[in-house]
N, C-alpha and C. Protein backbone atom coordinates (compact mmCIF):
# COMPACT_ATOMS: atom_id res chain seq x y z
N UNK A 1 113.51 52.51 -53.92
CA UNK A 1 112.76 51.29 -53.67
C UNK A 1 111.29 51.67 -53.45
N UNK A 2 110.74 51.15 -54.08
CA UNK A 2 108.96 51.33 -54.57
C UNK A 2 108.15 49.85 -53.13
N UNK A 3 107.36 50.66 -52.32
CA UNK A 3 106.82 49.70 -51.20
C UNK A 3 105.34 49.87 -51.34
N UNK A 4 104.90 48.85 -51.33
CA UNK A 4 103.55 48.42 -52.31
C UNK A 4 102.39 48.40 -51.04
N UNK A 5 101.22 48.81 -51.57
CA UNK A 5 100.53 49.09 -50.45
C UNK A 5 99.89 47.50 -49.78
N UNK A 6 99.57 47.69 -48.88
CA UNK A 6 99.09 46.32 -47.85
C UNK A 6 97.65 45.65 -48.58
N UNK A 7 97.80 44.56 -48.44
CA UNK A 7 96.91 43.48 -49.07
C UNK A 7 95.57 43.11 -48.32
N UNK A 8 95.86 42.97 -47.18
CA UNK A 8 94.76 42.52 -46.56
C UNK A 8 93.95 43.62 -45.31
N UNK A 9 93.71 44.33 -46.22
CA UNK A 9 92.83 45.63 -45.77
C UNK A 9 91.34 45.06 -46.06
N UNK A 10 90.35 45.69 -45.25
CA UNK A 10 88.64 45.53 -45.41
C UNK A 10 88.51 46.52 -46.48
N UNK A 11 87.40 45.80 -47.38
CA UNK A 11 86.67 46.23 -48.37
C UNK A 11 85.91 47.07 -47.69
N UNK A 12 85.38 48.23 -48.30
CA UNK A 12 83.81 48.83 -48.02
C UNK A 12 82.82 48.45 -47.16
N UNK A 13 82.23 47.23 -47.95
CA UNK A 13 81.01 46.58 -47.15
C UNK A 13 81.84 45.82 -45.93
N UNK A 14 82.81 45.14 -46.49
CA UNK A 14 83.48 44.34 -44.98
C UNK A 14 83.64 45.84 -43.46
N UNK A 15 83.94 47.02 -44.23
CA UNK A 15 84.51 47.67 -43.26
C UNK A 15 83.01 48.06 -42.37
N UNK A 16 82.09 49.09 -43.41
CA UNK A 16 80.64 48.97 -42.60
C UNK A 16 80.14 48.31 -41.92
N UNK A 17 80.65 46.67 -42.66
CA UNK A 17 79.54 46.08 -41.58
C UNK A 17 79.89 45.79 -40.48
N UNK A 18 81.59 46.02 -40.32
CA UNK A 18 81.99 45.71 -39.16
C UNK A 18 81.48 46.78 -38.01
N UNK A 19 81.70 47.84 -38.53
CA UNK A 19 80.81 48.93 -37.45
C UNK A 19 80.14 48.80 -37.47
N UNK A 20 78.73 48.38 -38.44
CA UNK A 20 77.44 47.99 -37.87
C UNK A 20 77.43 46.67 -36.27
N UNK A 21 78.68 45.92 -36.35
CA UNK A 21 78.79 44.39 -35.79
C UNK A 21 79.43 45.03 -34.70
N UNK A 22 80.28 46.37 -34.50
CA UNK A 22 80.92 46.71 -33.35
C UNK A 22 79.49 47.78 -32.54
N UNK A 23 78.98 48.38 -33.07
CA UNK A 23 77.99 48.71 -32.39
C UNK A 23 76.74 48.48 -31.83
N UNK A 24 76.89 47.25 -32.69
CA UNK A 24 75.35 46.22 -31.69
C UNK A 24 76.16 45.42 -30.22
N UNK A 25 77.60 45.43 -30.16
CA UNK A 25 78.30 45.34 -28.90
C UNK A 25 77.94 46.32 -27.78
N UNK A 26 77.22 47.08 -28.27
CA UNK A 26 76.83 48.10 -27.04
C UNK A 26 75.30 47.83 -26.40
N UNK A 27 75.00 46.70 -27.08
CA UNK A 27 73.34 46.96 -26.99
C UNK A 27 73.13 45.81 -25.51
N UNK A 28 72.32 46.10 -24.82
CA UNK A 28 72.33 45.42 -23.80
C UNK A 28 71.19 44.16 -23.46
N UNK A 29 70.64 43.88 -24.75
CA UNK A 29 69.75 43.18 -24.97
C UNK A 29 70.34 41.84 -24.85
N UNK A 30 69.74 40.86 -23.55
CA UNK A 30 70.51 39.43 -23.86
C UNK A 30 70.28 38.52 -24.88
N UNK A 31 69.32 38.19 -25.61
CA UNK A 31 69.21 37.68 -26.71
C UNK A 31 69.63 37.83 -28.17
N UNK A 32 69.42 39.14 -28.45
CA UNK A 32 69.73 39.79 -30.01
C UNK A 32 70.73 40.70 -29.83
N UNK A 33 71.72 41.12 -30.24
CA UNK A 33 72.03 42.54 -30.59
C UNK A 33 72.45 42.69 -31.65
N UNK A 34 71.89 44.10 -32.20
CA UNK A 34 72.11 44.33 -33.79
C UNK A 34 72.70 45.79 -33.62
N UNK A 35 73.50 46.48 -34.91
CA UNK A 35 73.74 47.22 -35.11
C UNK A 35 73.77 47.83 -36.03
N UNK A 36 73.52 49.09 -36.65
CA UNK A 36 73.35 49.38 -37.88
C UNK A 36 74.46 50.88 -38.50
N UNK A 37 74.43 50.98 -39.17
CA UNK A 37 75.56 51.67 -39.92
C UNK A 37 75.10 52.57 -41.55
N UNK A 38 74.45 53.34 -41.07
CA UNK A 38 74.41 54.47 -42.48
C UNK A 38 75.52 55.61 -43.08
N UNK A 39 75.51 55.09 -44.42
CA UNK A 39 76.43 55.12 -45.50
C UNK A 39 76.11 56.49 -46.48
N UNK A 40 76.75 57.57 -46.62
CA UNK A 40 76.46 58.05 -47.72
C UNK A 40 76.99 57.73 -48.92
N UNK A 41 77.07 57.82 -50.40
CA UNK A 41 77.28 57.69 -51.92
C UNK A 41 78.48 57.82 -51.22
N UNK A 42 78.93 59.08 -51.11
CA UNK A 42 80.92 58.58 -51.09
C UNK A 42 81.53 57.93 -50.36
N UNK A 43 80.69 57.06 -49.38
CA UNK A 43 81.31 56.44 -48.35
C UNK A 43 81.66 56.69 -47.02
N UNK A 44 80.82 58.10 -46.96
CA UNK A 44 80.94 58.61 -45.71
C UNK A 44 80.20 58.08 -44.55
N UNK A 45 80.25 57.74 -42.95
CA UNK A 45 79.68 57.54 -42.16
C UNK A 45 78.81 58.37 -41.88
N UNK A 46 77.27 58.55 -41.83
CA UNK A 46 76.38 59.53 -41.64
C UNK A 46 75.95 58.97 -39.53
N UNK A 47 75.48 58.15 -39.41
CA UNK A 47 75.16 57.76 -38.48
C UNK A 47 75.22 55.85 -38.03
N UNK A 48 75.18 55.61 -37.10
CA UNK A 48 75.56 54.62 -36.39
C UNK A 48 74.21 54.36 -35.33
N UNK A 49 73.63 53.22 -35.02
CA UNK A 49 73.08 52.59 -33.95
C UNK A 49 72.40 51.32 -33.68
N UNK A 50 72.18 50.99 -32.35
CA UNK A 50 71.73 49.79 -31.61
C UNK A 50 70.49 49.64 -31.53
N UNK A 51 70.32 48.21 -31.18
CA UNK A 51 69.18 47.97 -30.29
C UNK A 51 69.15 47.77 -28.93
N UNK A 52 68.25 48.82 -28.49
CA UNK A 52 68.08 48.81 -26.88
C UNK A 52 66.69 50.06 -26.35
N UNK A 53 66.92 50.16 -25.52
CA UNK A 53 66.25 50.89 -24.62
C UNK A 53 65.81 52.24 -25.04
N UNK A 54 64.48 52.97 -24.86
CA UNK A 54 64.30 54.12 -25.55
C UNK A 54 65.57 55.09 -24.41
N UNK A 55 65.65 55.88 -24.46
CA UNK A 55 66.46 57.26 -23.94
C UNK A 55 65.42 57.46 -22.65
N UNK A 56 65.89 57.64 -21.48
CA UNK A 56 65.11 57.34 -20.22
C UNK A 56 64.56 56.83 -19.71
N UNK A 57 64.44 55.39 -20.59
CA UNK A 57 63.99 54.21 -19.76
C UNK A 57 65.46 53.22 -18.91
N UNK A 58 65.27 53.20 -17.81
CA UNK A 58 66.22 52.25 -16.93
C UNK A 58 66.71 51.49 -17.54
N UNK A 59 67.64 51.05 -18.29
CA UNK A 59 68.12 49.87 -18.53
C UNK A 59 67.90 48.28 -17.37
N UNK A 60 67.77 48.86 -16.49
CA UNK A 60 67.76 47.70 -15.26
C UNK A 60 66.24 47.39 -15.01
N UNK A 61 65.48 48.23 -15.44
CA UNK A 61 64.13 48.10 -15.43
C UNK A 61 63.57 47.64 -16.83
N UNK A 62 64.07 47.81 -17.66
CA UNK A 62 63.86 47.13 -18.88
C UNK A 62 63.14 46.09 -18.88
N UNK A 63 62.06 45.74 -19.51
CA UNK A 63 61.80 43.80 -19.42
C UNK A 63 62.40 43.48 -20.97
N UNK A 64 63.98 42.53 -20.51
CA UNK A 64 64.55 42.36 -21.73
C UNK A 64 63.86 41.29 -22.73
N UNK A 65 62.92 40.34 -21.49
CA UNK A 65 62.05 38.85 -21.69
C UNK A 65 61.60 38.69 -23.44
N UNK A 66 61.57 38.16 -23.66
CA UNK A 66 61.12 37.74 -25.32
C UNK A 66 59.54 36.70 -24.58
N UNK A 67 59.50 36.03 -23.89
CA UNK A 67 58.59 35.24 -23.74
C UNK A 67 57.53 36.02 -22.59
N UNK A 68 56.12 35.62 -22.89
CA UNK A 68 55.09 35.72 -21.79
C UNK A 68 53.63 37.07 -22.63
N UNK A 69 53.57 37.86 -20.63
CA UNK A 69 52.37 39.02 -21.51
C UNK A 69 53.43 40.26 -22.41
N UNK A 70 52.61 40.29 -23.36
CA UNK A 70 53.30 41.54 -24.17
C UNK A 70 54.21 42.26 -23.52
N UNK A 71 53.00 43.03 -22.77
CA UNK A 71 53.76 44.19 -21.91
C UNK A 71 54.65 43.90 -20.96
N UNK A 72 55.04 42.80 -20.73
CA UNK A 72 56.34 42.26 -19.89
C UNK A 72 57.27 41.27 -20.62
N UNK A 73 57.28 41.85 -21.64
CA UNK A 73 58.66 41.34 -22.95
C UNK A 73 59.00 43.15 -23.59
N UNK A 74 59.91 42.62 -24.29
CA UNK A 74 60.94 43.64 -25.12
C UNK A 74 60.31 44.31 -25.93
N UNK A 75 59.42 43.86 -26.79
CA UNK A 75 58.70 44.26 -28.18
C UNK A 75 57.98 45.39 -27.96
N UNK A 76 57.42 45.78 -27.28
CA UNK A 76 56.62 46.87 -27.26
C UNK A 76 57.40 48.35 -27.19
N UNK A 77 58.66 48.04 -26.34
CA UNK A 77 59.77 48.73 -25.98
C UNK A 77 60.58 49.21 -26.76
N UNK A 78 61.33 48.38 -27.44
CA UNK A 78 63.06 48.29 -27.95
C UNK A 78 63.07 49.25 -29.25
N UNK A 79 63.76 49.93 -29.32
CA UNK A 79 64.45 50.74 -30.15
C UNK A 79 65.21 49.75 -31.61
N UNK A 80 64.71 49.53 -32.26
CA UNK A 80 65.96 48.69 -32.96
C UNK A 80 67.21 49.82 -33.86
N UNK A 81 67.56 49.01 -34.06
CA UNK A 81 69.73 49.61 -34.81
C UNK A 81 69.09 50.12 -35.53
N UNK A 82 68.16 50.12 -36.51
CA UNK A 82 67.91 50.97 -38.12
C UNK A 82 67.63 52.53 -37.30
N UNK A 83 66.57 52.22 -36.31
CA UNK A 83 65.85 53.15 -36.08
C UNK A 83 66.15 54.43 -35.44
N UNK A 84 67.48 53.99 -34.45
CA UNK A 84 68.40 54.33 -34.02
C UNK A 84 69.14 55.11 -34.51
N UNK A 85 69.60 54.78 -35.58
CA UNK A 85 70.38 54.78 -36.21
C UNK A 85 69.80 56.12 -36.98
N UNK A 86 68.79 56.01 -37.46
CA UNK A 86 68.31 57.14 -38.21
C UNK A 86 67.79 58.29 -37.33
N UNK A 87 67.83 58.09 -36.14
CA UNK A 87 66.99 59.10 -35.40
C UNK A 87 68.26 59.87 -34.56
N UNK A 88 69.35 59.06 -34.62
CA UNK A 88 70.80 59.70 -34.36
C UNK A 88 71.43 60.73 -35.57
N UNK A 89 70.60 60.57 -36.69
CA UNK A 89 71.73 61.42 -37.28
C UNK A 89 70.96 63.04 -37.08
N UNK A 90 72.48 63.70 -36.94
CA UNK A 90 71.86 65.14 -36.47
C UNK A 90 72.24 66.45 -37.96
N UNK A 91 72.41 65.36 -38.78
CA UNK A 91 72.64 66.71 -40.38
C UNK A 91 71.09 67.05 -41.13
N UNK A 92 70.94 67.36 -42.33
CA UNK A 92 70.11 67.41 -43.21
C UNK A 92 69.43 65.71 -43.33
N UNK A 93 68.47 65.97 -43.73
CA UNK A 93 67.62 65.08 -44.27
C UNK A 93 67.82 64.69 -45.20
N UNK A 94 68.49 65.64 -46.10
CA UNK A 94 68.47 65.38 -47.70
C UNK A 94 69.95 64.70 -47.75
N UNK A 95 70.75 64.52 -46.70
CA UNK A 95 72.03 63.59 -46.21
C UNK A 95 71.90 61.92 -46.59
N UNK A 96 70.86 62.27 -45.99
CA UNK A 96 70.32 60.73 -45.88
C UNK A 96 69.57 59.64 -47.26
N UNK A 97 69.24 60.74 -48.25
CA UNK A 97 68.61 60.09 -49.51
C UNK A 97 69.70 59.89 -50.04
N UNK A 98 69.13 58.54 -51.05
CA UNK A 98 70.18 57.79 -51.50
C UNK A 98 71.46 56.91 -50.78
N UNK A 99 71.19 57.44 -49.49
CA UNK A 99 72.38 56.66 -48.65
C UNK A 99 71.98 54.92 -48.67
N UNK A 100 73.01 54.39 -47.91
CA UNK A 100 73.16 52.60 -47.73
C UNK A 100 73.26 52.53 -46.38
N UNK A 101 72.36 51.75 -45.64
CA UNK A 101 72.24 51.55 -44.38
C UNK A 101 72.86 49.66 -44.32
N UNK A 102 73.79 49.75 -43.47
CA UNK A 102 74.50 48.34 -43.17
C UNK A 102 73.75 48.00 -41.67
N UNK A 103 73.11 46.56 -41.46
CA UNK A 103 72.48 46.06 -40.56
C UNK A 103 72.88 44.43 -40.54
N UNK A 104 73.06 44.00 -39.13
CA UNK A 104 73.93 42.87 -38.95
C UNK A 104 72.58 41.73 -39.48
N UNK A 105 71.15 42.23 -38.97
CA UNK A 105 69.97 41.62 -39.25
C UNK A 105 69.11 42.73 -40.48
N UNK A 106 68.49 41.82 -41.18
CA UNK A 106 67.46 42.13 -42.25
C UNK A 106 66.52 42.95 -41.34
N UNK A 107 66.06 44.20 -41.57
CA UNK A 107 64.88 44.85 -41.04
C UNK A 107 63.35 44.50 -41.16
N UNK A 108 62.86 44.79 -39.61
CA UNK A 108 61.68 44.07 -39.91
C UNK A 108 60.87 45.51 -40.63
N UNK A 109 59.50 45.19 -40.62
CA UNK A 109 58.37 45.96 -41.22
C UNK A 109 58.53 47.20 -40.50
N UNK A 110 58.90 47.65 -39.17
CA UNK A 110 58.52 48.97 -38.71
C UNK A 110 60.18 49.72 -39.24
N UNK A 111 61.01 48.88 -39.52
CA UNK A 111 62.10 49.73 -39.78
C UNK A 111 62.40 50.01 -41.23
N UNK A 112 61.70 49.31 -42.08
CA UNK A 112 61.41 49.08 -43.37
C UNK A 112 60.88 50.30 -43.47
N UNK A 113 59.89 50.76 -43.21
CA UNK A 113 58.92 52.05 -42.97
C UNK A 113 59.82 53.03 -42.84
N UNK A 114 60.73 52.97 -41.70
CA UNK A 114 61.49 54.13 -41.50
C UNK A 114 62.74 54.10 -42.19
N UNK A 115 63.25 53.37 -43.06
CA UNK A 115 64.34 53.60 -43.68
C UNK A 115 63.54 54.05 -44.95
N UNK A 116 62.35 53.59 -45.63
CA UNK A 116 61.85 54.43 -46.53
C UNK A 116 61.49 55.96 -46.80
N UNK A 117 60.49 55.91 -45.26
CA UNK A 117 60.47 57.35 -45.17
C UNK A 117 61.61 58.32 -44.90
N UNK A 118 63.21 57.60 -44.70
CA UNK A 118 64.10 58.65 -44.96
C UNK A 118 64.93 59.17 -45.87
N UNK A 119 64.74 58.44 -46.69
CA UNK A 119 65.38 58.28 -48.34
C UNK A 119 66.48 57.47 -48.44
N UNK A 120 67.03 56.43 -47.17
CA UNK A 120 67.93 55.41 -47.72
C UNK A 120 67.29 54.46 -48.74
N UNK A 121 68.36 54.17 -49.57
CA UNK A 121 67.86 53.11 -50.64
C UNK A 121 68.79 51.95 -50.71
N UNK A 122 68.95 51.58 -50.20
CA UNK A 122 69.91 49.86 -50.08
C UNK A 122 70.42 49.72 -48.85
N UNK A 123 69.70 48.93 -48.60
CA UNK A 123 70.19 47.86 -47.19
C UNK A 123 71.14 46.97 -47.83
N UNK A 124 72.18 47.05 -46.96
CA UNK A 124 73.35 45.79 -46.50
C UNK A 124 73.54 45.22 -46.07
N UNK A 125 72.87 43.44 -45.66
CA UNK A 125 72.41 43.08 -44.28
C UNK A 125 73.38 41.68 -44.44
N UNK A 126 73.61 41.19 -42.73
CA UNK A 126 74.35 39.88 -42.76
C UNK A 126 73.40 38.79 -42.54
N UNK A 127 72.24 38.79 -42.04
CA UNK A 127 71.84 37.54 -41.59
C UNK A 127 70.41 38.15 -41.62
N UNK A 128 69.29 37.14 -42.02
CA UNK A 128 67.96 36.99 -42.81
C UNK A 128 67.63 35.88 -41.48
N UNK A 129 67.52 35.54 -40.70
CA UNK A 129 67.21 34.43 -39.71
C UNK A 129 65.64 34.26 -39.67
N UNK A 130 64.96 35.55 -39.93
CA UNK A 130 63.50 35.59 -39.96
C UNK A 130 62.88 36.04 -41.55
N UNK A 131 63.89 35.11 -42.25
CA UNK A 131 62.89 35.55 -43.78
C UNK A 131 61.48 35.58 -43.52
N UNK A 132 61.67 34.37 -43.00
CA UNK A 132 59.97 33.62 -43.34
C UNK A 132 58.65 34.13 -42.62
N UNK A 133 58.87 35.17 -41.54
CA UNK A 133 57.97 35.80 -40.57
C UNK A 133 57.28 36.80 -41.81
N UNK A 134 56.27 36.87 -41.17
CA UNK A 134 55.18 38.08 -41.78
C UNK A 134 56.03 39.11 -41.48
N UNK A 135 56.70 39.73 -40.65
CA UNK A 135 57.11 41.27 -40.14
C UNK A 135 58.30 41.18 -41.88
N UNK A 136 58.93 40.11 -41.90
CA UNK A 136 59.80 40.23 -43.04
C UNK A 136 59.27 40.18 -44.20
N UNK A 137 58.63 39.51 -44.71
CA UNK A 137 57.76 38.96 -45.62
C UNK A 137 56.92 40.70 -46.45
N UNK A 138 56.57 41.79 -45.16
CA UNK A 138 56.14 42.59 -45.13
C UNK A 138 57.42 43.85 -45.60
N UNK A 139 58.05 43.65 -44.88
CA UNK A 139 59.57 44.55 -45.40
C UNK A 139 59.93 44.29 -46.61
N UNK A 140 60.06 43.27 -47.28
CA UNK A 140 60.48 43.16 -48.66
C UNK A 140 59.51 43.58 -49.57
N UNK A 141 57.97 43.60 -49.13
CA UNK A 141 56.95 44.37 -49.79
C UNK A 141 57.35 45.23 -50.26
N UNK A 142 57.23 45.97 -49.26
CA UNK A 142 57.65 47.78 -48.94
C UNK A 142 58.80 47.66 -49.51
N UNK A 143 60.03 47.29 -49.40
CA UNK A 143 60.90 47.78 -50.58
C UNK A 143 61.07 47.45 -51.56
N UNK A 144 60.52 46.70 -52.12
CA UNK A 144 60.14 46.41 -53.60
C UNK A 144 59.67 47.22 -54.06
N UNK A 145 58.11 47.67 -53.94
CA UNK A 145 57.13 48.38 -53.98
C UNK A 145 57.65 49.81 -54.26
N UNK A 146 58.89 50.26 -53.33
CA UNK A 146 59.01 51.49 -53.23
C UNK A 146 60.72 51.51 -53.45
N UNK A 147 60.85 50.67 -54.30
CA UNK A 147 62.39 50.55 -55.23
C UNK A 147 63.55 50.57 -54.41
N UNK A 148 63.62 49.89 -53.33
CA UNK A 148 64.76 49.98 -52.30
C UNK A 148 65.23 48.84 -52.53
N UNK A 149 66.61 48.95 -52.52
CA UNK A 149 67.59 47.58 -53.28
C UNK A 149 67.88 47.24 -51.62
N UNK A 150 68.14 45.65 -51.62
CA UNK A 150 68.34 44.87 -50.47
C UNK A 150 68.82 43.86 -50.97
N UNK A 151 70.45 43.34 -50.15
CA UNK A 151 71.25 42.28 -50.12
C UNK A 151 72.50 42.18 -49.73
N UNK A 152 72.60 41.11 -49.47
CA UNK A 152 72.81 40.23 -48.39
C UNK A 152 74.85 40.68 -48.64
N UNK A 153 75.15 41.01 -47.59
CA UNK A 153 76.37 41.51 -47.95
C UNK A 153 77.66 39.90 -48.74
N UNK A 154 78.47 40.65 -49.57
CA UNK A 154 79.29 39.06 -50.35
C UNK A 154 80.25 39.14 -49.69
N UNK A 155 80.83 38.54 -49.14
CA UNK A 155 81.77 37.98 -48.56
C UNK A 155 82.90 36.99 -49.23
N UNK A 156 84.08 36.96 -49.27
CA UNK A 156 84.73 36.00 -50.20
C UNK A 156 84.67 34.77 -48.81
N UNK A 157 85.02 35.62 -47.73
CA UNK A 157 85.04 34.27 -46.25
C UNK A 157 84.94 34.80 -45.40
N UNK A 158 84.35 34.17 -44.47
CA UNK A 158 84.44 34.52 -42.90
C UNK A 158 85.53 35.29 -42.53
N UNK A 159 84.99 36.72 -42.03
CA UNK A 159 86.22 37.12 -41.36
C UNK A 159 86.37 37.38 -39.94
N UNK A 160 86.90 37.34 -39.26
CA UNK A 160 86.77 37.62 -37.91
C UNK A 160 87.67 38.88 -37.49
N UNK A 161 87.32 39.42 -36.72
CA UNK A 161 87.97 40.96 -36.67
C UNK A 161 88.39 40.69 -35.46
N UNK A 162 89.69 41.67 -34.75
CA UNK A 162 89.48 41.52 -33.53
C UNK A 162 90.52 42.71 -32.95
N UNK A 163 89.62 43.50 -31.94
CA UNK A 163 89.92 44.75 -31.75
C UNK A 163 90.83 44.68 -30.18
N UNK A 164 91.81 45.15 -30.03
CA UNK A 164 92.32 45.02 -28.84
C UNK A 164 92.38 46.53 -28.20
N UNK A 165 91.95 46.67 -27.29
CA UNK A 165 91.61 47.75 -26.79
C UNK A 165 92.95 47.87 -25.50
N UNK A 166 93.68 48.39 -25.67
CA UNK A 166 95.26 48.74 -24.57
C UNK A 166 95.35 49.64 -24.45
């Protein structure tokens, strides 16, 4: 008797992006959390990360604020998932060209920069919420410009995952 393999397994991109979507669960940011997920050609996991806090800054001291003076909001601060993500991986450099970076959000302009300057070439992203901002507007420059494929992961449907931890 011939037993046929299981049907409703995650695709590739479904599976990445779910680790990109399980590791912005770590990020302690109350408004946003993103996560990102770099891919090599065969599908290997190269590196993983969040948005949050640089490495020795307090988390509790953090100003998580989005609103007010600069320097007492997030922005000046925050680490985002791409960046993270790339500054976590501890192999070769030359690992990283040609790889696919999965991000729950479209990268703005400073991570655009840094996924260029590392030789990923295709972003996998779920949600564009800030097409229309200059910081984005500016990222799609830059990878146009400098031949980096970007889009929007396909989905046949909503899936919802759900991890039980026992």
């Amino acid at each position: 008797m011939s037993v046929k393999k299981r049907k409703e397994y995650l695709a590739w991109d479904e599976y990445f992006m779910a680790i990109a979507k399980l590791s912005a669960m770590r990020s302690k940011d109350p408004s946003t959390q993103v996560g990102a997920c770099i891919v090599s050609n065969d599908n290997r996991i190269l590196s993983i990360g969040y948005n949050g806090a640089p490495n020795g800054f307090d988390d509790e001291k953090f100003p998580w604020g989005r609103e007010g003076d600069n320097l007492n909001t997030k922005y000046p601060y925050v680490c985002h998932a791409e960046l993270n993500a790339i500054l976590n991986y501890r192999g070769s450099k030359i690992d990283l060209e040609n790889a696919k970076i999965y991000v729950d959000l479209f990268p703005c302009n400073e991570c655009a920069k840094a996924i260029i300057q590392s030789g990923i070439k295709e972003i996998i992203y779920l949600s564009d919420k800030y097409a229309n901002t200059e910081n984005n507007i500016a990222s799609r420059r830059l990878f146009d410009e400098c031949n980096i494929k970007y889009n929007k992961i396909e989905l046949k449907e909503k899936k919802e995952i759900n991890i039980e931890l026992k």
